[in-house]
C-alpha atoms as a PDB file:
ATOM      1  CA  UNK A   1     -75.684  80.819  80.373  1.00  0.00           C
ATOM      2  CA  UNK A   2     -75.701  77.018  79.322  1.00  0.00           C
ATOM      3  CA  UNK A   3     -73.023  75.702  77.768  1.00  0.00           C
ATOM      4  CA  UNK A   4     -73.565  74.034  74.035  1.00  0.00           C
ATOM      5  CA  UNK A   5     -72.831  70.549  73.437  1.00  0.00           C
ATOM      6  CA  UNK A   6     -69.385  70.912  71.634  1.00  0.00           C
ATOM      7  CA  UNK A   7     -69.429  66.913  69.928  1.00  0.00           C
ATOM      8  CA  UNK A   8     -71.980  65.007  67.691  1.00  0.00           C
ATOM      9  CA  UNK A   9     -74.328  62.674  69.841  1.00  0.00           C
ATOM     10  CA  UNK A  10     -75.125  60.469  67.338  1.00  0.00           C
ATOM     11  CA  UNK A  11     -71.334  59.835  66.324  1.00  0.00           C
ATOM     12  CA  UNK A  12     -70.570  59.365  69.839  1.00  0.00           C
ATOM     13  CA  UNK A  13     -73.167  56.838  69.989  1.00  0.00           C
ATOM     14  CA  UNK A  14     -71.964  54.694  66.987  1.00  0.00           C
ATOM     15  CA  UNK A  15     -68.652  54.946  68.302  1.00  0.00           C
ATOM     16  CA  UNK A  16     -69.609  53.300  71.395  1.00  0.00           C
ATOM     17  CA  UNK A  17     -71.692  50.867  69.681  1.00  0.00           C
ATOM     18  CA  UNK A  18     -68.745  49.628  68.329  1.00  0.00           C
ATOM     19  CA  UNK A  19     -66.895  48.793  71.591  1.00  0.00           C
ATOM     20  CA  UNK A  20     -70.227  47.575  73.339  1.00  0.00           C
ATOM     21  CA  UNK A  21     -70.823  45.181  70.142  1.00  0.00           C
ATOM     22  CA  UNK A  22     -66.774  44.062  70.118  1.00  0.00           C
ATOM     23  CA  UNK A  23     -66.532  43.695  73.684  1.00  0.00           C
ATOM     24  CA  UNK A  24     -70.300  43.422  75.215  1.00  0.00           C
ATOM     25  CA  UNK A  25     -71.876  45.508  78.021  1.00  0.00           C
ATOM     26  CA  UNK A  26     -70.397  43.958  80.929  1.00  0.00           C
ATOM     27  CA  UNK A  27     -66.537  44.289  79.455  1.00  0.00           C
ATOM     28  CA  UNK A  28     -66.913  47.151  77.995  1.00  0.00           C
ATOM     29  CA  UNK A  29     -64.787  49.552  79.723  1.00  0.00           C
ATOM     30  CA  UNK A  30     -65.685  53.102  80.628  1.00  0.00           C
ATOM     31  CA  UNK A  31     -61.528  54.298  79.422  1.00  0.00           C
ATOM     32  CA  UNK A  32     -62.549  52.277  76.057  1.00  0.00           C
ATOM     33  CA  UNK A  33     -65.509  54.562  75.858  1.00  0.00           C
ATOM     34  CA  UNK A  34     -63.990  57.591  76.297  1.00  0.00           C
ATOM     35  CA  UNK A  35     -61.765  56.873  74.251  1.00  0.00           C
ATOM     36  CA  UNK A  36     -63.760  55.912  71.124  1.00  0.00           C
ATOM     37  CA  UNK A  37     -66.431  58.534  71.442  1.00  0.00           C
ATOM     38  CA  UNK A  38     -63.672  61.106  72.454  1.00  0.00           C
ATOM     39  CA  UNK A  39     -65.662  62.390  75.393  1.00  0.00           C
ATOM     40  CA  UNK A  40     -64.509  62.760  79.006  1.00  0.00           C
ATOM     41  CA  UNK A  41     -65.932  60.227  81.612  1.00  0.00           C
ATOM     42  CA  UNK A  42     -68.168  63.315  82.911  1.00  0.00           C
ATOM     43  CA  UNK A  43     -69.506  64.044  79.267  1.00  0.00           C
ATOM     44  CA  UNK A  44     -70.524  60.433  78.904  1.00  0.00           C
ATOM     45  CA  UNK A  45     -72.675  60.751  82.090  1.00  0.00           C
ATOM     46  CA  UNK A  46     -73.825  64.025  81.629  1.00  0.00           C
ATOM     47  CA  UNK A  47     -75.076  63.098  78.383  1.00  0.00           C
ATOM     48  CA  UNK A  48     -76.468  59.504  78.940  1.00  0.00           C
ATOM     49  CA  UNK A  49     -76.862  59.004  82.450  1.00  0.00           C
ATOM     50  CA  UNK A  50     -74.770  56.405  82.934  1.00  0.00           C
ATOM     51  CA  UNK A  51     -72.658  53.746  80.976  1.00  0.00           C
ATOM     52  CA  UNK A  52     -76.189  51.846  80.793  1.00  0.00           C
ATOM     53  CA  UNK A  53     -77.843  54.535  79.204  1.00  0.00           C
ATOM     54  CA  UNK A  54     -75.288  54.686  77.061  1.00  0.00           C
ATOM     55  CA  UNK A  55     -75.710  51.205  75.843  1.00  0.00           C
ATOM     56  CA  UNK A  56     -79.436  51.599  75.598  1.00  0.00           C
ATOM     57  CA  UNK A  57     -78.682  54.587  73.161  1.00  0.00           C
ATOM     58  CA  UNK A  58     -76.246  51.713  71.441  1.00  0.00           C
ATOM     59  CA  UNK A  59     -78.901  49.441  71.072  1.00  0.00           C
ATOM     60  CA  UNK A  60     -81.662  51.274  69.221  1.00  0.00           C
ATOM     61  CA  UNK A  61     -78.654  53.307  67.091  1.00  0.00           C
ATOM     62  CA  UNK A  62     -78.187  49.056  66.200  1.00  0.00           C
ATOM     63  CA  UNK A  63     -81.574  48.677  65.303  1.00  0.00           C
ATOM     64  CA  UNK A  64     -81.977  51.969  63.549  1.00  0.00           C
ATOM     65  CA  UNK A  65     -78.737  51.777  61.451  1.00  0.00           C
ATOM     66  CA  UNK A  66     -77.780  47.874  60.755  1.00  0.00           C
ATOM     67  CA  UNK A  67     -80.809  46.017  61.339  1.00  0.00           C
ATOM     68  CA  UNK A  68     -84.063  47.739  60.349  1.00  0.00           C
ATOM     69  CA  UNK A  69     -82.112  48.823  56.947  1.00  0.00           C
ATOM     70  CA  UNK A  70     -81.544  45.027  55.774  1.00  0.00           C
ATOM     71  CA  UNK A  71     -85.114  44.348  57.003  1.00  0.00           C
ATOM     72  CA  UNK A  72     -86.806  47.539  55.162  1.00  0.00           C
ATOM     73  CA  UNK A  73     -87.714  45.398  51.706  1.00  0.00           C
ATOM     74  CA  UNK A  74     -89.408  42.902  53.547  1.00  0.00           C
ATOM     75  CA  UNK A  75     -91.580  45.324  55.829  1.00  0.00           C
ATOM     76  CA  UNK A  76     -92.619  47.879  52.666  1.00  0.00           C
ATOM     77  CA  UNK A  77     -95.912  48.143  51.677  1.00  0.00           C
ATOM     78  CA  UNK A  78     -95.559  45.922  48.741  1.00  0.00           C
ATOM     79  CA  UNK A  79     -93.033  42.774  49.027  1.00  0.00           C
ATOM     80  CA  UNK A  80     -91.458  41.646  46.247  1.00  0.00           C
ATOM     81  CA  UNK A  81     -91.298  38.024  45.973  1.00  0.00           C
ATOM     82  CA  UNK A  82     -87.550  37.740  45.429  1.00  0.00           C
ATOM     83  CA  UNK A  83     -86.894  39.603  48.652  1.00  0.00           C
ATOM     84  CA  UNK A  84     -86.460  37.524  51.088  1.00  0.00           C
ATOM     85  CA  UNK A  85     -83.819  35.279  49.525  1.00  0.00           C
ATOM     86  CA  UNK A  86     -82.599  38.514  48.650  1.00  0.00           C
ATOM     87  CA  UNK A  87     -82.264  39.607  52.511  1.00  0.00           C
ATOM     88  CA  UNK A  88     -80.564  36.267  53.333  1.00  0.00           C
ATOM     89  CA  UNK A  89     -78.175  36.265  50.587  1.00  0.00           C
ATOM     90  CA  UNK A  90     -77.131  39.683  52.091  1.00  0.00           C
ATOM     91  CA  UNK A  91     -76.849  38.687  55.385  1.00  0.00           C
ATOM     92  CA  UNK A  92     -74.524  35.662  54.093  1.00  0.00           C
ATOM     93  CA  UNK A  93     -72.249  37.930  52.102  1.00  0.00           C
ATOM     94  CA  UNK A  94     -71.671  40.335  55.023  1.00  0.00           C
ATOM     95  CA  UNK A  95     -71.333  37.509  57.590  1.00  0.00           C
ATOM     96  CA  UNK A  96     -69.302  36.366  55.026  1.00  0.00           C
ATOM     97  CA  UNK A  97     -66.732  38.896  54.707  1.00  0.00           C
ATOM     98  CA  UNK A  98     -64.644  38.798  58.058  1.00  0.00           C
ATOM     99  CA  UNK A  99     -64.117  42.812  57.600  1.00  0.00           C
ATOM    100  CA  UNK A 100     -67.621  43.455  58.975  1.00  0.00           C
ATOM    101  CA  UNK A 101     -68.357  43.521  62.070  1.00  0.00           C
ATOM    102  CA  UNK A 102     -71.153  41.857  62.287  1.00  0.00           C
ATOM    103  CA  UNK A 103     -68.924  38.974  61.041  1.00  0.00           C
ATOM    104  CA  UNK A 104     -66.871  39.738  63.940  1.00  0.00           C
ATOM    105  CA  UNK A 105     -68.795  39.777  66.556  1.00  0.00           C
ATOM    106  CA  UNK A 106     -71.857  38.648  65.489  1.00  0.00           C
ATOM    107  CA  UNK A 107     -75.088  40.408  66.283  1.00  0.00           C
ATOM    108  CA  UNK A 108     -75.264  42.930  69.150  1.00  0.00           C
ATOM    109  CA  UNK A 109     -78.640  42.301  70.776  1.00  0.00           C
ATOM    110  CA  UNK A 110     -78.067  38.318  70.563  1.00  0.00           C
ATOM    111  CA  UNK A 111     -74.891  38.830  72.228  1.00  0.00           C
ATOM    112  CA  UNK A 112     -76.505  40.783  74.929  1.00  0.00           C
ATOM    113  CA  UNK A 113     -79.416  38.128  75.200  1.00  0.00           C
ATOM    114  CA  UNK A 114     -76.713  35.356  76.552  1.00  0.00           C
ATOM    115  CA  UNK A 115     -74.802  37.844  78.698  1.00  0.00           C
ATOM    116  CA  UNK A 116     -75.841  38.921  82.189  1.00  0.00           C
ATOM    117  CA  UNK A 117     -77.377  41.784  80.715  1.00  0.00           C
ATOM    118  CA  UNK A 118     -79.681  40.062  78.899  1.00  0.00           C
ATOM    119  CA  UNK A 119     -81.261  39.353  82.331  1.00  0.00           C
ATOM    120  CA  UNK A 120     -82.342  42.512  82.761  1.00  0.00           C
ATOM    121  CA  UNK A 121     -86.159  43.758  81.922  1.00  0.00           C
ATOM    122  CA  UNK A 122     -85.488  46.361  79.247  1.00  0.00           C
ATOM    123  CA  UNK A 123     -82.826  44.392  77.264  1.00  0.00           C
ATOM    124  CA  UNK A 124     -85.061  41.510  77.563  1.00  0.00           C
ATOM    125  CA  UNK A 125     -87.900  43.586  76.305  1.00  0.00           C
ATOM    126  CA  UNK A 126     -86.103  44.568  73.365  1.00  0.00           C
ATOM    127  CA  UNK A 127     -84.543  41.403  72.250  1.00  0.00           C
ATOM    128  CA  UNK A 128     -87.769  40.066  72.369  1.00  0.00           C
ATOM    129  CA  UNK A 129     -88.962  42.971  70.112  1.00  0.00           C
ATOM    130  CA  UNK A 130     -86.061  42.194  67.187  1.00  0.00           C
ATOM    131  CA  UNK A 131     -87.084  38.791  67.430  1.00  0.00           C
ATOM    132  CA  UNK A 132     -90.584  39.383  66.312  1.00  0.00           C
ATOM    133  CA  UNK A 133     -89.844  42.344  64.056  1.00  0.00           C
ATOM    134  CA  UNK A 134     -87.302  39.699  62.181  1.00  0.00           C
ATOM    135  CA  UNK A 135     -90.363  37.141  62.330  1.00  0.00           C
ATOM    136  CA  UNK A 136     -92.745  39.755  61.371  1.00  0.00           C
ATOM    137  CA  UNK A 137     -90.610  40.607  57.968  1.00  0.00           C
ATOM    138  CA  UNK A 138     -89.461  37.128  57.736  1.00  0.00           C
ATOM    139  CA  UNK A 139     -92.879  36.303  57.609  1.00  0.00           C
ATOM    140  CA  UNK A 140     -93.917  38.731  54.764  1.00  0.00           C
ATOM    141  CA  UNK A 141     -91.347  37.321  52.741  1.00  0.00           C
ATOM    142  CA  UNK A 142     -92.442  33.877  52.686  1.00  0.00           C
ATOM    143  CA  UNK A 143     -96.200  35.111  51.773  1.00  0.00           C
ATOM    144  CA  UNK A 144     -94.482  37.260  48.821  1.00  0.00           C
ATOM    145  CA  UNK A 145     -92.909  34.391  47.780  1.00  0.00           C
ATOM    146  CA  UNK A 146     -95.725  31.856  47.754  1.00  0.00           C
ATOM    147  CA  UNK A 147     -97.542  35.021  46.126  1.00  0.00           C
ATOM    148  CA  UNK A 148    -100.034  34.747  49.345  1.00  0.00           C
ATOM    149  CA  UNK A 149    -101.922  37.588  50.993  1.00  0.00           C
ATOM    150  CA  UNK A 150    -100.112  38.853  54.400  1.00  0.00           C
ATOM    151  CA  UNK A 151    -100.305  36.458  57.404  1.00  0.00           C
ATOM    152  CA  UNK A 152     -97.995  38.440  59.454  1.00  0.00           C
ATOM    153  CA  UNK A 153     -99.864  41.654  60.076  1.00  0.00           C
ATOM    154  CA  UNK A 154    -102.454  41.219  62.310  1.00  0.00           C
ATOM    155  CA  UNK A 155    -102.216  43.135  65.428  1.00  0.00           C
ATOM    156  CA  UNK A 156    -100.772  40.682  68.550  1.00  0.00           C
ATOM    157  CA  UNK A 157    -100.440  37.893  65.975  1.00  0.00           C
ATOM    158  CA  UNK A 158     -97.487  37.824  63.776  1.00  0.00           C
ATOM    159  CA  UNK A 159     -97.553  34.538  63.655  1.00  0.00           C
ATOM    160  CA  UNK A 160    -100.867  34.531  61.839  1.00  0.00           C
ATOM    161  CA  UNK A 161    -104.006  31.989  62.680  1.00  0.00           C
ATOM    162  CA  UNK A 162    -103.266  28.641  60.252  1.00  0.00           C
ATOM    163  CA  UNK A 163    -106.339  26.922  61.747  1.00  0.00           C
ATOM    164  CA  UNK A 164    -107.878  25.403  59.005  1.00  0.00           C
ATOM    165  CA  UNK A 165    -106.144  26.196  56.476  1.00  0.00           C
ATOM    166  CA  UNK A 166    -103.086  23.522  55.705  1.00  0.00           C
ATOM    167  CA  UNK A 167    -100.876  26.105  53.207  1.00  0.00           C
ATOM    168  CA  UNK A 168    -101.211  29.318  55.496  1.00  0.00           C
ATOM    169  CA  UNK A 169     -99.781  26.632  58.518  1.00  0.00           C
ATOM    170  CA  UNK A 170     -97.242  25.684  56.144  1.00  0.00           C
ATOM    171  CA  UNK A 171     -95.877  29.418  55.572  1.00  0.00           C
ATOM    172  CA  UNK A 172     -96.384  30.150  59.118  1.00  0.00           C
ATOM    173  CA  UNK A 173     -93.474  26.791  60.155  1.00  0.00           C
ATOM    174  CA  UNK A 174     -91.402  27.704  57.320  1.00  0.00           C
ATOM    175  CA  UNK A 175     -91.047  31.376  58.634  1.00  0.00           C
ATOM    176  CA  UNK A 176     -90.880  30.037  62.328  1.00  0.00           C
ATOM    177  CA  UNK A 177     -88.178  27.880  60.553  1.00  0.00           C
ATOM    178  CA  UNK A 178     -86.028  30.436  58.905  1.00  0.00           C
ATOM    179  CA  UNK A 179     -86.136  32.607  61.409  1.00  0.00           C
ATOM    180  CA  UNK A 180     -84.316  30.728  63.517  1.00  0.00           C
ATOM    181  CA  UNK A 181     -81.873  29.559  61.270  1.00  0.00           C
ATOM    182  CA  UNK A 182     -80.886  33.397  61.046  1.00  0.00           C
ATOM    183  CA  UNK A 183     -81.090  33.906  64.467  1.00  0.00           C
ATOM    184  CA  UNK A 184     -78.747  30.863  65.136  1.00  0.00           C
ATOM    185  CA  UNK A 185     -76.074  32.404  62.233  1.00  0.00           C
ATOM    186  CA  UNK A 186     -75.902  35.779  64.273  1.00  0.00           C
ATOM    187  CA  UNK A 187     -75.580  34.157  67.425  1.00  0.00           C
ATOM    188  CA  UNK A 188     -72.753  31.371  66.188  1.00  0.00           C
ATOM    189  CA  UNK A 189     -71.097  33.484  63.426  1.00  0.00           C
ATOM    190  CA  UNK A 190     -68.748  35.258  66.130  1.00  0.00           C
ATOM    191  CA  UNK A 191     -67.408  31.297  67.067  1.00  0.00           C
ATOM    192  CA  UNK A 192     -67.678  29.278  64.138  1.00  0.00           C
ATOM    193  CA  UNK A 193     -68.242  31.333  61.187  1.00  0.00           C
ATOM    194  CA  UNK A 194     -68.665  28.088  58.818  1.00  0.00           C
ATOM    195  CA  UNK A 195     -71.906  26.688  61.014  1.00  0.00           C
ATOM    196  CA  UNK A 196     -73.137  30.505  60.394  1.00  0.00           C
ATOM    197  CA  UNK A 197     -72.992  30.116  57.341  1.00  0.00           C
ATOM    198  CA  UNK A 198     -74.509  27.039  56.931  1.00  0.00           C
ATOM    199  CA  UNK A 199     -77.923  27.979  58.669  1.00  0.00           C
ATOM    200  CA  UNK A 200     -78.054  30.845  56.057  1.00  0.00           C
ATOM    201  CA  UNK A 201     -78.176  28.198  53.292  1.00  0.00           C
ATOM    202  CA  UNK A 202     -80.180  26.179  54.742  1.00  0.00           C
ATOM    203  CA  UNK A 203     -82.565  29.350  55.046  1.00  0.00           C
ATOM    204  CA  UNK A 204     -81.852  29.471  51.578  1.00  0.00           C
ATOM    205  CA  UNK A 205     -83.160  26.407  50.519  1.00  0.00           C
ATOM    206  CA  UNK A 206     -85.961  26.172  52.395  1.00  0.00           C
ATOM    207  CA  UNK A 207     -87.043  30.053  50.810  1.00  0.00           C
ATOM    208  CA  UNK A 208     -86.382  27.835  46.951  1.00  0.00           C
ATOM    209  CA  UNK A 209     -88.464  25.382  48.420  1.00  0.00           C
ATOM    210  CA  UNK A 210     -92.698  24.417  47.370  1.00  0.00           C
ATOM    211  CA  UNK A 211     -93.679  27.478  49.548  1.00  0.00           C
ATOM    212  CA  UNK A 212     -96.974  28.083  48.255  1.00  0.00           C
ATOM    213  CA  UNK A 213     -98.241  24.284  49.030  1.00  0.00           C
END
């Protein structure tokens, strides 16, 4: 007879999230593991393969659980036009508040992107994914705000085709433009929490800025 899983996946997945996102992949040590998700070394790898599979299981829990949440406004059927100031705003307060962890240690998958791990295929693959799902809603928020029609949704073009038309290139650089200022606050928060900061309100401003010209 088989035995039955005696321990929550999922909680042993956030669990490890936590060390992988405090420590990254490479120093995240299998005794830290076990000892977070309170699973023996055999569970672990009976259960995810490997410390790698683990990780991978980290990741989309990440995506699932802190990111796409913030992000869900922005990517709804109908935008409001506040919303995007509204998502940065957020993001300030809880980079803000040194309790968080993503004021601690920044953001997971940008961590992973400049360590070795970030070399690898998948994790490039899905870095490169967040990056144009945060474009993609980033995007939509800018077009809310300028009270424009979607330029982010067409299939294998989120960044929309300006040609020709001066105010849809204009939305299309501003949301090139703020998402890398939120990019760059996730990446530098865990170093210099100030400069974090700073991109967000410069995000800000540019979101209070003549969008819809």
């Amino acid at each position: 007879m088989a035995r039955t899983q005696a321990f929550d996946t999922e909680a042993a997945v956030r669990a490890a999230r936590e060390v992988f996102w405090r420590d990254g992949f490479e120093s995240a040590a299998l005794p830290a593991l076990e000892r977070a998700t309170g699973l023996a070394r055999s569970s672990i790898y009976n259960t995810f393969g490997s410390k790698r599979g683990l990780f991978e299981r980290a990741v989309a829990s990440y995506l699932d659980e802190v990111v796409r949440p913030r992000l869900a406004p922005l990517l709804a059927t109908e935008v409001e036009a506040g919303a995007l100031a509204a998502y940065l705003a957020g993001l300030r307060a809880v980079l803000a508040d040194e309790r968080t962890t993503s004021a601690r240690h920044g953001c997971l998958l940008m961590s992973a992107a400049g360590a070795p791990i970030g070399r690898d295929d998948v994790v490039r693959a899905a870095v490169a994914d967040y990056r144009a799902e945060l474009r993609r809603a980033v995007g939509r928020g800018v077009d809310a705000r300028a009270g424009a029609a979607p330029m982010s949704d067409p299939p294998g073009d989120p960044a929309g085709d300006p040609a020709g038309d001066p105010a849809q290139a204009w939305r299309g650089a501003l949301a090139d433009a703020i998402s890398a200022l939120v990019l760059a606050a996730l990446a530098l928060v865990r170093v210099d929490r100030a400069e974090a900061l700073r991109s967000l309100d410069a995000a800000l401003v540019l979101v209070d800025g003549p969008v819809g010209t």
